[in-house]
PDB file of N, CA and C in Angstrom:
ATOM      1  N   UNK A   1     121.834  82.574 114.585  1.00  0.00           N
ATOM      2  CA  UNK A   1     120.501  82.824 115.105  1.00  0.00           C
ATOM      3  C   UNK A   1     119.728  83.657 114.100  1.00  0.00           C
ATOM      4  N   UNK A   2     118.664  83.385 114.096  1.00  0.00           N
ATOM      5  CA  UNK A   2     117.562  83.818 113.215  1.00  0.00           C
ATOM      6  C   UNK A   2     117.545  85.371 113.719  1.00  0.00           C
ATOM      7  N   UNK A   3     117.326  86.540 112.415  1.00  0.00           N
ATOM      8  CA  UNK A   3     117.075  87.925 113.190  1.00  0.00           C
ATOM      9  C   UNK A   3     115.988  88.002 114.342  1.00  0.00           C
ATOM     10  N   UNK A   4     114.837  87.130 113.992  1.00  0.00           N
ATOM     11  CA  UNK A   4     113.386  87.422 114.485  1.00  0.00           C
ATOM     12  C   UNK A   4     114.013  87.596 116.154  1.00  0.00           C
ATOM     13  N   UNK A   5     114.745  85.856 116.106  1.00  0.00           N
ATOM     14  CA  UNK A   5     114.939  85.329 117.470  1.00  0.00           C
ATOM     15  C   UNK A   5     115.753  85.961 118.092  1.00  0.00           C
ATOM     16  N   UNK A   6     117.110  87.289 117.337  1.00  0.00           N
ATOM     17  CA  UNK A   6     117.552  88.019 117.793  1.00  0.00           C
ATOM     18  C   UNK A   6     117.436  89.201 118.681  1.00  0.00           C
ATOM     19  N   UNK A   7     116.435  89.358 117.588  1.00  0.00           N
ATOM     20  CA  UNK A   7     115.599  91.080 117.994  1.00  0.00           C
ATOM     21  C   UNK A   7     115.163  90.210 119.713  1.00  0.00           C
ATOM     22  N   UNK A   8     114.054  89.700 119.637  1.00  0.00           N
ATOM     23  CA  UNK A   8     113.342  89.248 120.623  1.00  0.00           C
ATOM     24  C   UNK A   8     114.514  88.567 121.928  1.00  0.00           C
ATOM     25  N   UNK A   9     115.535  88.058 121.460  1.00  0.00           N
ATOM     26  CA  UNK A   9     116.777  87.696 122.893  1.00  0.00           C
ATOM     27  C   UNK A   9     117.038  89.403 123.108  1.00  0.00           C
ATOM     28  N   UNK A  10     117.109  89.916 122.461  1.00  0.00           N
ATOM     29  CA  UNK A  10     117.922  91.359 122.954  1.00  0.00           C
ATOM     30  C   UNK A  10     117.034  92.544 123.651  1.00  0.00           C
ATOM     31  N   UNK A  11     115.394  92.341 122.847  1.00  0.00           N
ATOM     32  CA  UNK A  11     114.535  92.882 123.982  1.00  0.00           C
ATOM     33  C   UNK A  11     114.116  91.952 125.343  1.00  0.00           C
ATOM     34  N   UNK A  12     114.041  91.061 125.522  1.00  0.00           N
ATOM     35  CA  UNK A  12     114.008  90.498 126.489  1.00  0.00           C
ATOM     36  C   UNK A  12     115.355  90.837 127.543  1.00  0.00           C
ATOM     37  N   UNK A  13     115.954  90.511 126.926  1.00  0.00           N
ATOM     38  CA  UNK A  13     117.300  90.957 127.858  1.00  0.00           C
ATOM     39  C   UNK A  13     117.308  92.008 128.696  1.00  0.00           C
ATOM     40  N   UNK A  14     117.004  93.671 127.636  1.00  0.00           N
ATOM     41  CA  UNK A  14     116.123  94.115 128.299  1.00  0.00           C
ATOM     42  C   UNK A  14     115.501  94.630 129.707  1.00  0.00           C
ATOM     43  N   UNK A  15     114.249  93.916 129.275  1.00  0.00           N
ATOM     44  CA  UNK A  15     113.363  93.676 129.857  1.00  0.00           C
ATOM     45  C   UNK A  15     113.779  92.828 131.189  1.00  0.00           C
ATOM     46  N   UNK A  16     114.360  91.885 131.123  1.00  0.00           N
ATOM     47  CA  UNK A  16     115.102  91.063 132.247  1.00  0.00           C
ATOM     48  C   UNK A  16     116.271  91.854 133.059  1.00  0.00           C
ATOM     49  N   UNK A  17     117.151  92.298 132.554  1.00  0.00           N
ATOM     50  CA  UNK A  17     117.893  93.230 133.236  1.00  0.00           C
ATOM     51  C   UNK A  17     117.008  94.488 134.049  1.00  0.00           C
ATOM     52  N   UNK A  18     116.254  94.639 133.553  1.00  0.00           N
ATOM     53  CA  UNK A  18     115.764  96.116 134.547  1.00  0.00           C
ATOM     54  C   UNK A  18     114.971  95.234 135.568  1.00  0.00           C
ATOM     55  N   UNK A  19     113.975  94.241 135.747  1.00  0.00           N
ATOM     56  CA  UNK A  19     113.306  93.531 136.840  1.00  0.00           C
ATOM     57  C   UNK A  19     114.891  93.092 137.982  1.00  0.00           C
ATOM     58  N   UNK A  20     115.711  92.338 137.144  1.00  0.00           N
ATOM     59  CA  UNK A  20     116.779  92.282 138.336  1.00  0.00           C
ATOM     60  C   UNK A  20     117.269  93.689 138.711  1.00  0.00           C
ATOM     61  N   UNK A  21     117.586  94.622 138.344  1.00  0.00           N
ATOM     62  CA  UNK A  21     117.870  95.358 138.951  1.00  0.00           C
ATOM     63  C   UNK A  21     116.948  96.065 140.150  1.00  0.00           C
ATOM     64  N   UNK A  22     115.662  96.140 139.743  1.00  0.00           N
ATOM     65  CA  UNK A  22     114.512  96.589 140.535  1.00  0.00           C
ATOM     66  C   UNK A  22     114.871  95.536 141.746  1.00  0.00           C
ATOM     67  N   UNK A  23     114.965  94.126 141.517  1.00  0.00           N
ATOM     68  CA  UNK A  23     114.772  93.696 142.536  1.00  0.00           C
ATOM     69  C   UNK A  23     115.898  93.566 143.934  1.00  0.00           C
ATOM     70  N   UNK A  24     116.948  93.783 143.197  1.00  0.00           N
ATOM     71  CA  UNK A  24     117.810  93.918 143.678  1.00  0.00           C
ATOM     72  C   UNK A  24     117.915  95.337 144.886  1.00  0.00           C
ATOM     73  N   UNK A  25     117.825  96.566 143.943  1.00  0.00           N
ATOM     74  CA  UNK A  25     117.302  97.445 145.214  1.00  0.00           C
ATOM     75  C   UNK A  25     116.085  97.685 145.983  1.00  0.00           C
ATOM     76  N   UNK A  26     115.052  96.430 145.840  1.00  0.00           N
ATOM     77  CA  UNK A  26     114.379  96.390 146.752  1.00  0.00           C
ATOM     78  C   UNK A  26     114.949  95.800 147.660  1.00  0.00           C
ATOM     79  N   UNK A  27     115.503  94.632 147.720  1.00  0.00           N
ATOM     80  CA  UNK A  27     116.341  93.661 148.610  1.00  0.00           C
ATOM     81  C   UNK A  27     117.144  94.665 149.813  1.00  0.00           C
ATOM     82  N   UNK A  28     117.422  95.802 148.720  1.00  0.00           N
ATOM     83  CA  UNK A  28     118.972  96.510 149.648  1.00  0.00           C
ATOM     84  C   UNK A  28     117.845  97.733 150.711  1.00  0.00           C
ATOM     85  N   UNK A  29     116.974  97.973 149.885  1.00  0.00           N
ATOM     86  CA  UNK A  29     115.820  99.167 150.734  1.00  0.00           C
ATOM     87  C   UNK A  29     114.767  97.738 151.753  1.00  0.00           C
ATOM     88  N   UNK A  30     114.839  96.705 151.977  1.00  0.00           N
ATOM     89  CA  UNK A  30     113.952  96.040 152.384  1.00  0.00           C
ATOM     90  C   UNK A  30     114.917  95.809 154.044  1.00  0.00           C
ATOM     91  N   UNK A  31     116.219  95.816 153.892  1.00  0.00           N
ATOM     92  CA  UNK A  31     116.980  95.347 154.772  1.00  0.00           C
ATOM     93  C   UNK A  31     116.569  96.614 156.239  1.00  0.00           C
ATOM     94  N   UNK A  32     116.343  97.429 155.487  1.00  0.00           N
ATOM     95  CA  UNK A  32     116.328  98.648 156.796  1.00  0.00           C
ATOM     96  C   UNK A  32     115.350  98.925 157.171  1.00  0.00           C
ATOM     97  N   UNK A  33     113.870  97.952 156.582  1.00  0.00           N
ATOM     98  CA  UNK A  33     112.692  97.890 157.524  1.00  0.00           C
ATOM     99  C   UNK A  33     112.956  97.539 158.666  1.00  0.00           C
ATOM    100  N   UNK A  34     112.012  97.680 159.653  1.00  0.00           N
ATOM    101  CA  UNK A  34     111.639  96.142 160.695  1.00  0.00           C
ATOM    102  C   UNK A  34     111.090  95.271 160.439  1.00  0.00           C
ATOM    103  N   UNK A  35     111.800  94.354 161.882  1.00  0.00           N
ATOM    104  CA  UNK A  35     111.429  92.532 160.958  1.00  0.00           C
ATOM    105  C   UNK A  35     109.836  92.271 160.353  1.00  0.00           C
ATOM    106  N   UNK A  36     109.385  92.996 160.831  1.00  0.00           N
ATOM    107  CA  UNK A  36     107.825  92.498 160.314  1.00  0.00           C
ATOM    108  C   UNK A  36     107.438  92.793 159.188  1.00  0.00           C
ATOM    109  N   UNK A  37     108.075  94.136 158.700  1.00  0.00           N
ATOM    110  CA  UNK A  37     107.763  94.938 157.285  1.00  0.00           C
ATOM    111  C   UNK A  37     108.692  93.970 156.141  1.00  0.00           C
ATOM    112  N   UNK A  38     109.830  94.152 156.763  1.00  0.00           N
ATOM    113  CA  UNK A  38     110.435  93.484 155.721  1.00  0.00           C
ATOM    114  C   UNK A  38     110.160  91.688 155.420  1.00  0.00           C
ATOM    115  N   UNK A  39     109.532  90.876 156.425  1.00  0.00           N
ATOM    116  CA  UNK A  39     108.938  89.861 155.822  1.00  0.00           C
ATOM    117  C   UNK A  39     108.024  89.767 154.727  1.00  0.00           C
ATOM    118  N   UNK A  40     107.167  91.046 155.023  1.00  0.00           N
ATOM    119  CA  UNK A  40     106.292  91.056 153.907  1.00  0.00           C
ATOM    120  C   UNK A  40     107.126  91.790 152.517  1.00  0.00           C
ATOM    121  N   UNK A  41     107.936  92.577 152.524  1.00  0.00           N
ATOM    122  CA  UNK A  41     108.392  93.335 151.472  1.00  0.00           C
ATOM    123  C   UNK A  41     109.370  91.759 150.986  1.00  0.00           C
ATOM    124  N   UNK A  42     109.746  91.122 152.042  1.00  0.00           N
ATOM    125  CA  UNK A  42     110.369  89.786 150.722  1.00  0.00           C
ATOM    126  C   UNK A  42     109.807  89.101 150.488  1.00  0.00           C
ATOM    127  N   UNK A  43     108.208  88.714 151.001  1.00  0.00           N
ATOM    128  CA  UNK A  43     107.083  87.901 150.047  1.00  0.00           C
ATOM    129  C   UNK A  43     107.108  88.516 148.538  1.00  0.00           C
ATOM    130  N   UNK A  44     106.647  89.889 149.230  1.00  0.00           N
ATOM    131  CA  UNK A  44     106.376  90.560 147.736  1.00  0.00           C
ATOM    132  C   UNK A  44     107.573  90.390 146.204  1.00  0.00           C
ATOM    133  N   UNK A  45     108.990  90.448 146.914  1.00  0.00           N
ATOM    134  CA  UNK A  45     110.115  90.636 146.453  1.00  0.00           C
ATOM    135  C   UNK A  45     109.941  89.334 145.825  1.00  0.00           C
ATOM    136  N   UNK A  46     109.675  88.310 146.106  1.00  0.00           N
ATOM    137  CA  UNK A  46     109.862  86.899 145.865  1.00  0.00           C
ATOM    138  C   UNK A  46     108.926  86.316 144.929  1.00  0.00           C
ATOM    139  N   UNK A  47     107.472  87.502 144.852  1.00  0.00           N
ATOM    140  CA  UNK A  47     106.838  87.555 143.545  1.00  0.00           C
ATOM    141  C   UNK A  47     107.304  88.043 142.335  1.00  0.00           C
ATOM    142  N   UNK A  48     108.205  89.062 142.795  1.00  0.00           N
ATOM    143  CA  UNK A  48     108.553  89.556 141.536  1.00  0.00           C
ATOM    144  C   UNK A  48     109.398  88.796 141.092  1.00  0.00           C
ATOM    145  N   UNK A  49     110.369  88.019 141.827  1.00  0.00           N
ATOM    146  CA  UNK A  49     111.566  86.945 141.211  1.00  0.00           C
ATOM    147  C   UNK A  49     111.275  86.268 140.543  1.00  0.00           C
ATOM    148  N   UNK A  50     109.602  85.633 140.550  1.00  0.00           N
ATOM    149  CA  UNK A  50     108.841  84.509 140.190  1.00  0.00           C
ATOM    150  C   UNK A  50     108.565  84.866 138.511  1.00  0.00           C
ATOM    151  N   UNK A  51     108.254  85.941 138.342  1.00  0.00           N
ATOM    152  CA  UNK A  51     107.796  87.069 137.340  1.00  0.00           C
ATOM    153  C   UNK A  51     108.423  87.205 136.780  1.00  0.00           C
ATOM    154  N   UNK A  52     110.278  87.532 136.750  1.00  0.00           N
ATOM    155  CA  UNK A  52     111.155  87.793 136.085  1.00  0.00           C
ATOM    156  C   UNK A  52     111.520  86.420 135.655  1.00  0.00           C
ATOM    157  N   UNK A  53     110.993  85.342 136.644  1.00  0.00           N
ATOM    158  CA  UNK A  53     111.737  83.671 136.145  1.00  0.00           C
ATOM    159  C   UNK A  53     110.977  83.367 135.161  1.00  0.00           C
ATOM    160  N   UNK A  54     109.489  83.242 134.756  1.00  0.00           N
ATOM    161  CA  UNK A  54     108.788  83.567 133.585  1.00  0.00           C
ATOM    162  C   UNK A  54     108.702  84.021 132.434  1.00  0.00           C
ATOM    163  N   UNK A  55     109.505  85.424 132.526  1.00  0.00           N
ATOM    164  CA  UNK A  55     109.876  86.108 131.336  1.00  0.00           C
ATOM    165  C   UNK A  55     111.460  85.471 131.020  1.00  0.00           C
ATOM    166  N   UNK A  56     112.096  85.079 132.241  1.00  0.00           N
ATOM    167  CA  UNK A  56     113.355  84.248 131.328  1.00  0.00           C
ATOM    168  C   UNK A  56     113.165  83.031 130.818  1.00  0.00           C
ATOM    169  N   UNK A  57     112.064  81.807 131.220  1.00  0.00           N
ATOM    170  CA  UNK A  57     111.625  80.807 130.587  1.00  0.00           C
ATOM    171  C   UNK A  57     110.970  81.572 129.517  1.00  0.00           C
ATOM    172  N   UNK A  58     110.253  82.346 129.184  1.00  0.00           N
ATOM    173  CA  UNK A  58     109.739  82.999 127.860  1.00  0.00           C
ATOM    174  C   UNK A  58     110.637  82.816 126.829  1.00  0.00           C
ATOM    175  N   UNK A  59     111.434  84.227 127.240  1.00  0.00           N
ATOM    176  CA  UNK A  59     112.330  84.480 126.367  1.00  0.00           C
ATOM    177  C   UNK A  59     113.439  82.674 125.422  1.00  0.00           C
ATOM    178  N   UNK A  60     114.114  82.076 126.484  1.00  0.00           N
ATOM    179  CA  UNK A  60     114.667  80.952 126.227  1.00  0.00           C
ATOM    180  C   UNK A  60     113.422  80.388 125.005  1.00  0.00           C
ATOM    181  N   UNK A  61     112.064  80.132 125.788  1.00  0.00           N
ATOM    182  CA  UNK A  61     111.196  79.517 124.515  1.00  0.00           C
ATOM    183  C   UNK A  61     111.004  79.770 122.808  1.00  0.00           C
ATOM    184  N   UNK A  62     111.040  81.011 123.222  1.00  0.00           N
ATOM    185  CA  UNK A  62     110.538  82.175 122.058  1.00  0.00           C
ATOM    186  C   UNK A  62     111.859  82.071 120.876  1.00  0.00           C
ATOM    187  N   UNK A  63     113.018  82.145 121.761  1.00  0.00           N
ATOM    188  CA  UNK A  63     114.465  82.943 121.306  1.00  0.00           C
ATOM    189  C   UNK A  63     115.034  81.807 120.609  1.00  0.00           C
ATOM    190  N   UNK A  64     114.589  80.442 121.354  1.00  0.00           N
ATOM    191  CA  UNK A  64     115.866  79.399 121.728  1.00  0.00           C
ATOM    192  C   UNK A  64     117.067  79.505 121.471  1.00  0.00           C
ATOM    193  N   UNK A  65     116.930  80.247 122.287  1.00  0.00           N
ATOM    194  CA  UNK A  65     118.782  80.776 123.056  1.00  0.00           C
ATOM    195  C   UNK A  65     118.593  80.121 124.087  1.00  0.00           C
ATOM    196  N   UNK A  66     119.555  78.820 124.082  1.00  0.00           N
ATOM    197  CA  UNK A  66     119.700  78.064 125.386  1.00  0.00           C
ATOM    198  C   UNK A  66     120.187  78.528 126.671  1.00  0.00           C
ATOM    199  N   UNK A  67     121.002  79.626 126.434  1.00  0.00           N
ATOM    200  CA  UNK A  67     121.719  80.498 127.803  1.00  0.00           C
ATOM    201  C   UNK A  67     120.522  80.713 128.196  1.00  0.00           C
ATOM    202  N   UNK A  68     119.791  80.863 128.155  1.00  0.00           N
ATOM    203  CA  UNK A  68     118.241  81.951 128.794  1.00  0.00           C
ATOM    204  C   UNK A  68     118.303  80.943 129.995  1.00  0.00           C
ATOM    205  N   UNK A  69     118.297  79.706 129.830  1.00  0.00           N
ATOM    206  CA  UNK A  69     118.091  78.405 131.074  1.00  0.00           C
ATOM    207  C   UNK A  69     118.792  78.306 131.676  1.00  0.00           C
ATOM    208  N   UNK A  70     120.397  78.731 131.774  1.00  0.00           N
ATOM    209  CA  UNK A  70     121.408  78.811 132.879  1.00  0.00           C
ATOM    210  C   UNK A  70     120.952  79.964 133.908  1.00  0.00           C
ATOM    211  N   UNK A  71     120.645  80.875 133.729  1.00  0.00           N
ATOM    212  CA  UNK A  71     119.693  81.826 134.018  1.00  0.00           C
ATOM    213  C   UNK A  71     118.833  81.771 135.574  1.00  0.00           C
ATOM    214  N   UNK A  72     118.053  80.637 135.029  1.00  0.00           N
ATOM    215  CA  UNK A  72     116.812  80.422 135.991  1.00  0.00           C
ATOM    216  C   UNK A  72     117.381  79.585 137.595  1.00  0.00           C
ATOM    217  N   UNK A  73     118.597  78.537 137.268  1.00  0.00           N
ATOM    218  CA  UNK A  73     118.986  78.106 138.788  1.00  0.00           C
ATOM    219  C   UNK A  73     119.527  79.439 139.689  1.00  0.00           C
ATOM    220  N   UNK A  74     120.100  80.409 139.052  1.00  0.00           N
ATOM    221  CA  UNK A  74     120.230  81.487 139.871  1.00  0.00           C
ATOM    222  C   UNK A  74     119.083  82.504 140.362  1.00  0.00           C
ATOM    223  N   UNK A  75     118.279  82.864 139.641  1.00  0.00           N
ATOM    224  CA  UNK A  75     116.213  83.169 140.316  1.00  0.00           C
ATOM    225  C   UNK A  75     116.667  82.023 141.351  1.00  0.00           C
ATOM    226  N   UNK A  76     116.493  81.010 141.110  1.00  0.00           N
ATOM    227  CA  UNK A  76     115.664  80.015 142.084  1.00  0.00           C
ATOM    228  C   UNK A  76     116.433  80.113 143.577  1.00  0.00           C
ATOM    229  N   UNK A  77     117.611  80.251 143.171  1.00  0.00           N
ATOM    230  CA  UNK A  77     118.705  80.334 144.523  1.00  0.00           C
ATOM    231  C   UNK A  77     118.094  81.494 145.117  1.00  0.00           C
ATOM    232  N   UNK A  78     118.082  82.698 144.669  1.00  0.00           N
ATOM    233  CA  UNK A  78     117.766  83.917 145.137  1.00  0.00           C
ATOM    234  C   UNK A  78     116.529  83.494 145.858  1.00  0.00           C
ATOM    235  N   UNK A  79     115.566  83.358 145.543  1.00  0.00           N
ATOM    236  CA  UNK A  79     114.521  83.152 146.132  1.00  0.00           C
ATOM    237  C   UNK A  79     115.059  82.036 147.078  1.00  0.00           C
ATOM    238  N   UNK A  80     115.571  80.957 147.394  1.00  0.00           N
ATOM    239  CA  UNK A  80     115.729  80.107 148.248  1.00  0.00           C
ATOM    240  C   UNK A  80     116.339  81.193 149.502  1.00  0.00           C
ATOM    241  N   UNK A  81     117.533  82.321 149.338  1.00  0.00           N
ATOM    242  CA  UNK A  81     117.501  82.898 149.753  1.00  0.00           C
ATOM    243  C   UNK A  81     116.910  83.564 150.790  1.00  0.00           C
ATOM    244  N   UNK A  82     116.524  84.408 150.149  1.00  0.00           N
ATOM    245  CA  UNK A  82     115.230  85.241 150.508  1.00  0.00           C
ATOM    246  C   UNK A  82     113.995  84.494 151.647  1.00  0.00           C
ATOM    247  N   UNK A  83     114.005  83.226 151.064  1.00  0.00           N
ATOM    248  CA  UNK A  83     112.496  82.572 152.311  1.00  0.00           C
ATOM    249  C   UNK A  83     113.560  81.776 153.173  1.00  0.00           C
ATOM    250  N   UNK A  84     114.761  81.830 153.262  1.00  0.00           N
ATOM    251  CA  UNK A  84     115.687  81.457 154.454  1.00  0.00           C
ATOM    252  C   UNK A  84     116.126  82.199 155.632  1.00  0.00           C
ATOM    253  N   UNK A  85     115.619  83.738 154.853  1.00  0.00           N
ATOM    254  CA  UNK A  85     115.456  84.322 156.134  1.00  0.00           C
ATOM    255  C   UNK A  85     117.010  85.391 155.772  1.00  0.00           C
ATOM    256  N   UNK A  86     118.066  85.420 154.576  1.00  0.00           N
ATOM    257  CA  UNK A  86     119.156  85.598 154.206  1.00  0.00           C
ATOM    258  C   UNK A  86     119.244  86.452 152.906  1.00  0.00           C
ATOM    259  N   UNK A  87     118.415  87.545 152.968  1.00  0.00           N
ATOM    260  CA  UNK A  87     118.051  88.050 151.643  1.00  0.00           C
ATOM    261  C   UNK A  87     119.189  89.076 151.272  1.00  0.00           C
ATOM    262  N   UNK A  88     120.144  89.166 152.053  1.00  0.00           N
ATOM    263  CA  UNK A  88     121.384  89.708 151.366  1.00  0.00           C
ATOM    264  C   UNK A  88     122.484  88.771 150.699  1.00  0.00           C
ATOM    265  N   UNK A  89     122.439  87.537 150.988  1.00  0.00           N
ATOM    266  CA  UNK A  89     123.078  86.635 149.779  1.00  0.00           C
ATOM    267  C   UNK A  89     122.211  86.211 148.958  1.00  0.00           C
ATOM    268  N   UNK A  90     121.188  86.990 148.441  1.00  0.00           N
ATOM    269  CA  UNK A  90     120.406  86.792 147.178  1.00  0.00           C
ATOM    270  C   UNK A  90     120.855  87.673 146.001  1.00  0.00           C
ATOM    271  N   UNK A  91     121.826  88.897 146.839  1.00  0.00           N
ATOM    272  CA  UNK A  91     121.898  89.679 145.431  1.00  0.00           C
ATOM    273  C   UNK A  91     123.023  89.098 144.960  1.00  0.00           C
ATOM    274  N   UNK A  92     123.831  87.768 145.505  1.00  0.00           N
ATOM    275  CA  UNK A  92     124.854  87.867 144.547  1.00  0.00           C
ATOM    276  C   UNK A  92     124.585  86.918 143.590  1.00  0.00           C
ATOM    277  N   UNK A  93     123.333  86.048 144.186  1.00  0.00           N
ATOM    278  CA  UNK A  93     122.847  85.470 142.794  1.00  0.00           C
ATOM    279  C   UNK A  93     122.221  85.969 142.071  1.00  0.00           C
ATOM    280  N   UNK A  94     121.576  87.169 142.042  1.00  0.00           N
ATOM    281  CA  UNK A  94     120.721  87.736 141.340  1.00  0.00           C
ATOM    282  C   UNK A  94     122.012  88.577 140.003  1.00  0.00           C
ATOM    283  N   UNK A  95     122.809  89.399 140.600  1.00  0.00           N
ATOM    284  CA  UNK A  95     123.952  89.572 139.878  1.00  0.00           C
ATOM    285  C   UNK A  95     124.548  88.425 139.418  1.00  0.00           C
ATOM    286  N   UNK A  96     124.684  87.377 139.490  1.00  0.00           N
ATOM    287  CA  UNK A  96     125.653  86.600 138.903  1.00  0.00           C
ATOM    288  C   UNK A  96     124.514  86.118 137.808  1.00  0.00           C
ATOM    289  N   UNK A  97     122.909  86.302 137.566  1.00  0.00           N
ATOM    290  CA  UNK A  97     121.937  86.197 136.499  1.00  0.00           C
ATOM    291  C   UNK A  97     121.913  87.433 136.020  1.00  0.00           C
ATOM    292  N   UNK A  98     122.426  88.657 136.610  1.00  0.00           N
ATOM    293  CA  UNK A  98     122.352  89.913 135.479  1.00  0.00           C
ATOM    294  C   UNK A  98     123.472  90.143 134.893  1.00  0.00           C
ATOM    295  N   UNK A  99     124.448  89.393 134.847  1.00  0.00           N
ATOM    296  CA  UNK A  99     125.512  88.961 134.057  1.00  0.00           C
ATOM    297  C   UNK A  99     125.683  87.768 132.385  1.00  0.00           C
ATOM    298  N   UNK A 100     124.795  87.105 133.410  1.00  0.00           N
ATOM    299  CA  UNK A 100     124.318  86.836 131.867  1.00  0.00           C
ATOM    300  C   UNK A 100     123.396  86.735 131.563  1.00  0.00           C
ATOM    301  N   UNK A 101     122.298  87.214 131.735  1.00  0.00           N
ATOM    302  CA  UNK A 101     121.848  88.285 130.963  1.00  0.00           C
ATOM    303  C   UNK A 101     121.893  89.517 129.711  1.00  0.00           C
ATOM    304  N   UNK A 102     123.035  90.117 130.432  1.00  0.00           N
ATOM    305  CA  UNK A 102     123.813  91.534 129.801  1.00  0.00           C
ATOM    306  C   UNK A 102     124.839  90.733 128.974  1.00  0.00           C
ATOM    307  N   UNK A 103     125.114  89.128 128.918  1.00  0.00           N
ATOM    308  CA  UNK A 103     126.280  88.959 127.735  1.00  0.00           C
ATOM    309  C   UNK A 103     125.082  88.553 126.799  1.00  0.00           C
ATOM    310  N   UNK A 104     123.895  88.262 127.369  1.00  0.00           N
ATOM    311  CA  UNK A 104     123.162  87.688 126.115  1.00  0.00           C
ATOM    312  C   UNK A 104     122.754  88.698 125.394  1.00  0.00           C
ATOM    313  N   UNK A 105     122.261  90.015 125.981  1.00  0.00           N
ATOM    314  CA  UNK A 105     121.894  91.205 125.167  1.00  0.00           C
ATOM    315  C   UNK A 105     123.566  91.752 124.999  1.00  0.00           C
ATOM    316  N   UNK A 106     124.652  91.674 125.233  1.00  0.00           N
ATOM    317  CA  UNK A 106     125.457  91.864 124.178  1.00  0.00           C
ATOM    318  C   UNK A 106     126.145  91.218 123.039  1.00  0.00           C
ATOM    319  N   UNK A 107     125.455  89.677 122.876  1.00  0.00           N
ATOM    320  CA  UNK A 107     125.425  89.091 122.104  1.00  0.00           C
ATOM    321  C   UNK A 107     124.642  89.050 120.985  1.00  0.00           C
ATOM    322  N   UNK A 108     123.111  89.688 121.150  1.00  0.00           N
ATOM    323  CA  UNK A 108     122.419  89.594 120.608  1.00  0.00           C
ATOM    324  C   UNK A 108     122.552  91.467 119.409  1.00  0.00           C
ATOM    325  N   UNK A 109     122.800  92.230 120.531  1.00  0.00           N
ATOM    326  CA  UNK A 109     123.561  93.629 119.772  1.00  0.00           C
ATOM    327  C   UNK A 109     124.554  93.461 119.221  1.00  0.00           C
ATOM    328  N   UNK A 110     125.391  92.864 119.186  1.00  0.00           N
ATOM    329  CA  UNK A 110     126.449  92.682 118.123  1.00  0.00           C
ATOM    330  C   UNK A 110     125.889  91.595 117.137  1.00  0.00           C
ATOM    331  N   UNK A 111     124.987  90.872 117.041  1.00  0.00           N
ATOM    332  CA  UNK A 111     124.416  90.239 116.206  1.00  0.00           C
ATOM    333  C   UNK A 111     123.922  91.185 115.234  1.00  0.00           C
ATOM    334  N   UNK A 112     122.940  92.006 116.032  1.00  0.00           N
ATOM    335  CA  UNK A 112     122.370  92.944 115.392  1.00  0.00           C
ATOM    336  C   UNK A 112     122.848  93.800 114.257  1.00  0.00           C
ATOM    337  N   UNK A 113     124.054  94.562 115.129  1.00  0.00           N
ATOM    338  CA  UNK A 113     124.973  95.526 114.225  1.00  0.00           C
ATOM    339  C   UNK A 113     125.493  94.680 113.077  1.00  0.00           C
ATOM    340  N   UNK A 114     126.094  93.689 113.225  1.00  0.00           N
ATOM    341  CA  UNK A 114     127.030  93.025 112.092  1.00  0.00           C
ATOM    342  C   UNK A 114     125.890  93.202 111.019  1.00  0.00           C
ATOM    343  N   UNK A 115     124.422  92.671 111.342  1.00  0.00           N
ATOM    344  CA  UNK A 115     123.684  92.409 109.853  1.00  0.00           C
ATOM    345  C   UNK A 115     122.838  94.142 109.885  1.00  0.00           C
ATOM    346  N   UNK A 116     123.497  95.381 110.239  1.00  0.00           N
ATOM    347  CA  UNK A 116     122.976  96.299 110.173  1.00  0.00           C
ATOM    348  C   UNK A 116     121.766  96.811 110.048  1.00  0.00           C
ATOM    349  N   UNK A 117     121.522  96.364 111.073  1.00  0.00           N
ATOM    350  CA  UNK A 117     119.877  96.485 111.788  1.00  0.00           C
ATOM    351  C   UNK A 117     118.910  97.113 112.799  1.00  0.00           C
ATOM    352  N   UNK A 118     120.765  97.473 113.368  1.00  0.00           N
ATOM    353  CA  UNK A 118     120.836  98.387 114.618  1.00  0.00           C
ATOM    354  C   UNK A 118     122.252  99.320 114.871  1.00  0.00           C
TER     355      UNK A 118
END
């Protein structure tokens, strides 16, 4: 992989890891509303999924790092989730995308280091 496309998979990564995590403990703080609050707190939640699925089609574009696209069927599950009415089996898809994620930014940091750059 090209450095450019390196640097840019490893800030994205990033950048992608902290939105799943955000969203994730919204999911877990959304559960102990009432039903009415928390419908709206998983609309909202379900924007941000949308947001983070964007910046992982980004990144994949930008990077072409093809992993970036295994990525996105797990967003999409989560959100299928979530408007099913089941927003606690969303975090395990959301974790099973901040997994790889975190191998792509540790792929992309050991890229880094080897050509001593970081």
């Amino acid at each position: 992989m090209q450095t450019d496309k390196t640097i840019i998979s490893f800030s994205q990564s990033e950048k992608v890891k902290s939105g799943i995590l955000w969203i994730s403990n919204a999911l877990q703080i959304a559960e102990s509303l009432p039903p009415g609050e928390r419908k709206g707190a998983e609309k909202i939640i379900s924007q941000m999924i949308s947001m983070i699925s964007h910046e992982i089609k980004l990144a994949g574009l930008i990077s072409g790092n093809q992993t970036w696209a295994t990525i996105e069927p797990d967003m999409d599950k989560a959100v299928i989730m979530i408007d099913s009415g089941v927003s606690q089996e969303a975090i395990m898809h959301l974790t099973t995308a901040l997994s790889k994620v975190t191998n792509i930014g540790q792929q992309s940091m050991t890229a880094l280091k080897e050509d001593n750059l970081l």
